[in-house]
Protein backbone atom coordinates (compact mmCIF):
# COMPACT_ATOMS: atom_id res chain seq x y z
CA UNK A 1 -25.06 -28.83 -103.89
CA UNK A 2 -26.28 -27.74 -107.22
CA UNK A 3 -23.11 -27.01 -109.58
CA UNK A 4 -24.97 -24.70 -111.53
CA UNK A 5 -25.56 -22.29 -108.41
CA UNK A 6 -22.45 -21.70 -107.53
CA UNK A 7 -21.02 -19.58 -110.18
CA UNK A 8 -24.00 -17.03 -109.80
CA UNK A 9 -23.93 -17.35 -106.39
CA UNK A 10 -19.81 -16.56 -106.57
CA UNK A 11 -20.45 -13.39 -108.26
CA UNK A 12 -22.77 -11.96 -105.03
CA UNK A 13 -20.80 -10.06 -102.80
CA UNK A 14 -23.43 -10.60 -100.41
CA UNK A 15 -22.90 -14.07 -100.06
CA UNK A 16 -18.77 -13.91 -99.29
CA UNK A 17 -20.12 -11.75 -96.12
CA UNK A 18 -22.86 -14.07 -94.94
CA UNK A 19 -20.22 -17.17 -95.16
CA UNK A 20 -17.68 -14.75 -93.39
CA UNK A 21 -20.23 -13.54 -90.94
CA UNK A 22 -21.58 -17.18 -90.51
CA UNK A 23 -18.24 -18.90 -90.11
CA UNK A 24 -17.22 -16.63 -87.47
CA UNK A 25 -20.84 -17.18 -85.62
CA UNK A 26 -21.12 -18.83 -82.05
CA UNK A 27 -23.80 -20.81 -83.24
CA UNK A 28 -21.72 -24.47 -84.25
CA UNK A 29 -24.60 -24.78 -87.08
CA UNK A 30 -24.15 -21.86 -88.89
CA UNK A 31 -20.36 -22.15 -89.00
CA UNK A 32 -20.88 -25.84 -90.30
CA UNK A 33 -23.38 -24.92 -92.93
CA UNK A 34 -21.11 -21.87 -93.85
CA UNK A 35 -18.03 -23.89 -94.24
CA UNK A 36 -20.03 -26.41 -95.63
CA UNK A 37 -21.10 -24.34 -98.53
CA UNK A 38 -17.50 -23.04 -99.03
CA UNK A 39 -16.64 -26.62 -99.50
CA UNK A 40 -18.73 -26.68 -102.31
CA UNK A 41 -18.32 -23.34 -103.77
CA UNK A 42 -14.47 -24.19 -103.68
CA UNK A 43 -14.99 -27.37 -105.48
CA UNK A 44 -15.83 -25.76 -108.79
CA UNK A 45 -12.87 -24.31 -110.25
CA UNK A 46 -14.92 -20.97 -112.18
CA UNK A 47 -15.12 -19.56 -108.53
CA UNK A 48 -12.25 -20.37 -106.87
CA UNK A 49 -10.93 -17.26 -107.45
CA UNK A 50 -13.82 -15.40 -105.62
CA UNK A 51 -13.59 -17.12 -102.60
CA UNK A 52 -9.73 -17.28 -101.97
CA UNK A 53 -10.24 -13.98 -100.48
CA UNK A 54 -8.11 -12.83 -96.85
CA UNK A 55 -12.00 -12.87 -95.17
CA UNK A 56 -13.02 -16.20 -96.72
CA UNK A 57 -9.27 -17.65 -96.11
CA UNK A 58 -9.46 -16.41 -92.27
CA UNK A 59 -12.71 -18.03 -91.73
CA UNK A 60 -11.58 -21.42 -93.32
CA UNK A 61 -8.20 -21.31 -90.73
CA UNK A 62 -10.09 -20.62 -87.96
CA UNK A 63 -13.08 -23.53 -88.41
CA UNK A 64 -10.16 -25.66 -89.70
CA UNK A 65 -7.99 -25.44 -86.16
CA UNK A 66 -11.56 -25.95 -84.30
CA UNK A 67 -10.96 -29.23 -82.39
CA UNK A 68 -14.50 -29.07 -80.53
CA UNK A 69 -16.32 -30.35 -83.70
CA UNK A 70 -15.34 -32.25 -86.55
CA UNK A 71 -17.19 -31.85 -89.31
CA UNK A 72 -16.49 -28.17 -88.68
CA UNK A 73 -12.64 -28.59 -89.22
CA UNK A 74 -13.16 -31.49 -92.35
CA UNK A 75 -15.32 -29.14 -94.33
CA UNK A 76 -12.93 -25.95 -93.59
CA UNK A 77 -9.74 -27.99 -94.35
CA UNK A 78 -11.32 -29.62 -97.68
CA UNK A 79 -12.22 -26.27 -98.62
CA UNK A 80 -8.82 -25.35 -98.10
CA UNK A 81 -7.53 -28.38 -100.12
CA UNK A 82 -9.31 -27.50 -102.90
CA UNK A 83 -8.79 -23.89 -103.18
CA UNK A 84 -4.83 -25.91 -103.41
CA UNK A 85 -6.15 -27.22 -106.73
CA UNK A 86 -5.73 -24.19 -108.91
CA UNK A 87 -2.35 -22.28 -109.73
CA UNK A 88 -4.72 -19.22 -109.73
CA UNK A 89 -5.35 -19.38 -105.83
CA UNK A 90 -2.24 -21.92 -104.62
CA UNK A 91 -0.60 -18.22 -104.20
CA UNK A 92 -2.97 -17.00 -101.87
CA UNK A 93 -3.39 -19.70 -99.73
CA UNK A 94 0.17 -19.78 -99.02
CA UNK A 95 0.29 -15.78 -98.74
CA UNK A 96 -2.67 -15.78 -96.75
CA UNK A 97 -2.14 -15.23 -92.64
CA UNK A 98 -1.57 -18.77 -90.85
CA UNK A 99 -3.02 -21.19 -93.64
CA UNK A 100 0.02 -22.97 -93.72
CA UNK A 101 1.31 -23.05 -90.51
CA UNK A 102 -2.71 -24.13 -89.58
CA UNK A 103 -2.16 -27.03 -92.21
CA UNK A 104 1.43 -28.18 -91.21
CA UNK A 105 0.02 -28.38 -87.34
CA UNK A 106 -3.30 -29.69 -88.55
CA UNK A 107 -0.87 -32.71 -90.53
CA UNK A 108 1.11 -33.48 -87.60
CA UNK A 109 -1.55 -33.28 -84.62
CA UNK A 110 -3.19 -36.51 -83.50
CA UNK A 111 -5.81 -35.14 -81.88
CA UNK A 112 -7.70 -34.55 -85.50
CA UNK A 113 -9.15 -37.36 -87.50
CA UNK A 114 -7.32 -39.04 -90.16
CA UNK A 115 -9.37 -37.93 -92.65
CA UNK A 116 -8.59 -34.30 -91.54
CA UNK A 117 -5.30 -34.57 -91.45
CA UNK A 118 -5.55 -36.60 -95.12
CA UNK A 119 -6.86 -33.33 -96.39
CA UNK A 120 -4.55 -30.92 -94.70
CA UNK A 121 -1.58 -32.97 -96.16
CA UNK A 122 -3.24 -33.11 -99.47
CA UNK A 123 -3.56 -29.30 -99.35
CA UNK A 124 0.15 -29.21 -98.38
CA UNK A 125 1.42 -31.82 -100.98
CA UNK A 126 -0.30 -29.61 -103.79
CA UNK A 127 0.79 -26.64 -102.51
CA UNK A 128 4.76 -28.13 -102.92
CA UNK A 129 3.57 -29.35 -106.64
CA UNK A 130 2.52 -26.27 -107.59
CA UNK A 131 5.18 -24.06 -106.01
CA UNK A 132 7.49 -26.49 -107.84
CA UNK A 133 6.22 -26.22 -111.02
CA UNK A 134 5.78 -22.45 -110.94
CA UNK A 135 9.95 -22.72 -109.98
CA UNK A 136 10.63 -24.79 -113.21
CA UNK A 137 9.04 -22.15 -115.45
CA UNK A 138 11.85 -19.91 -114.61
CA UNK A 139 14.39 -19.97 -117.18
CA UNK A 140 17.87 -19.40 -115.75
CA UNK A 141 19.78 -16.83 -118.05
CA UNK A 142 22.68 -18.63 -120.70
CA UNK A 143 25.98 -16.68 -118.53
CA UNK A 144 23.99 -17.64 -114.98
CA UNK A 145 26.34 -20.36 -113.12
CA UNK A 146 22.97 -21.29 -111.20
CA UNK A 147 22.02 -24.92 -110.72
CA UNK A 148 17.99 -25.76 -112.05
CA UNK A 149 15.68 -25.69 -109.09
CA UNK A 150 15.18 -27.58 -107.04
CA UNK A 151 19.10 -27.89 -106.15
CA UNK A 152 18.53 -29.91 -102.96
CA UNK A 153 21.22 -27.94 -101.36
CA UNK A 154 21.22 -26.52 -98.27
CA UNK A 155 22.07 -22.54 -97.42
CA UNK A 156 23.40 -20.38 -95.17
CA UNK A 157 25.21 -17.44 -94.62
CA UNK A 158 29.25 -16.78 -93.84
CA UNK A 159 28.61 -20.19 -92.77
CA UNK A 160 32.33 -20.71 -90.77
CA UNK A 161 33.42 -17.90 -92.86
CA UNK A 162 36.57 -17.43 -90.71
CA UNK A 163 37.59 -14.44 -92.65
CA UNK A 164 35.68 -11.60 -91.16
CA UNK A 165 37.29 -8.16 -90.47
């Protein structure tokens, strides 16, 4: 809760296993208070980087899809959304095993609370801004017949190709 903690407390390898070993406790409080404090750590964009980790990312996806308590899932999933914030950790959110497909179900399942789902589509919707903007970059080559991206085109392949041997 106090900003200037959280970079020295980012730098403490220490701390990444405590929250890792906390969120995965059976104890509800210590995976709230761990997520909790990933919530905040996330929020500050000099250690982002630090805690978009595979460990830290599991832990968040796993107290995220926990329907049993809420606050659980709100802190994991705004954790999540922030960590969405930065073009530095977008990357391995998305790479990261089941964050998205946790999100996309988290969006579209009734039985969280609105403001859960507000922050799983959040995460989502600056996931696609980010993803789109990191596809504009690319510069097509002057002889490429390629359309800019995004083409809004669909694909598929031999599609009714009629031809084959």
């Amino acid at each position: 809760r106090f900003p200037g903690n959280i970079d020295p407390l980012s730098q403490i390898s220490p701390v990444h296993d405590a929250m890792c070993a906390c969120g995965k406790s059976e104890i509800y409080e210590d995976r709230l208070w761990a997520v909790r404090s990933l919530q905040n750590m996330s929020a500050e964009s000099s250690s982002m980087l630090r805690f978009a980790t595979g460990a830290i990312l599991e832990v968040l996806r796993m107290c995220a899809e926990n329907l049993e308590q809420e606050g659980e899932n709100e802190a994991a999933v705004s954790a999540l959304a922030n960590l969405c914030t930065n073009a530095a950790t977008v990357v391995q959110v998305a790479n990261s095993n089941k964050v998205v497909s946790t999100l996309i179900h988290i969006a579209h399942n009734i039985e969280y609370s609105p403001n859960v789902q507000f922050h799983a589509c959040n995460a989502l919707s600056l996931m696609a801004v980010w993803f789109q903007k990191f596809s504009a970059v690319k510069k097509l080559p002057v002889d490429s017949n390629l359309s800019p991206l995004p083409t809004m085109k669909a694909a598929g392949y031999m599609r009714w190709d009629f031809n084959e041997s």
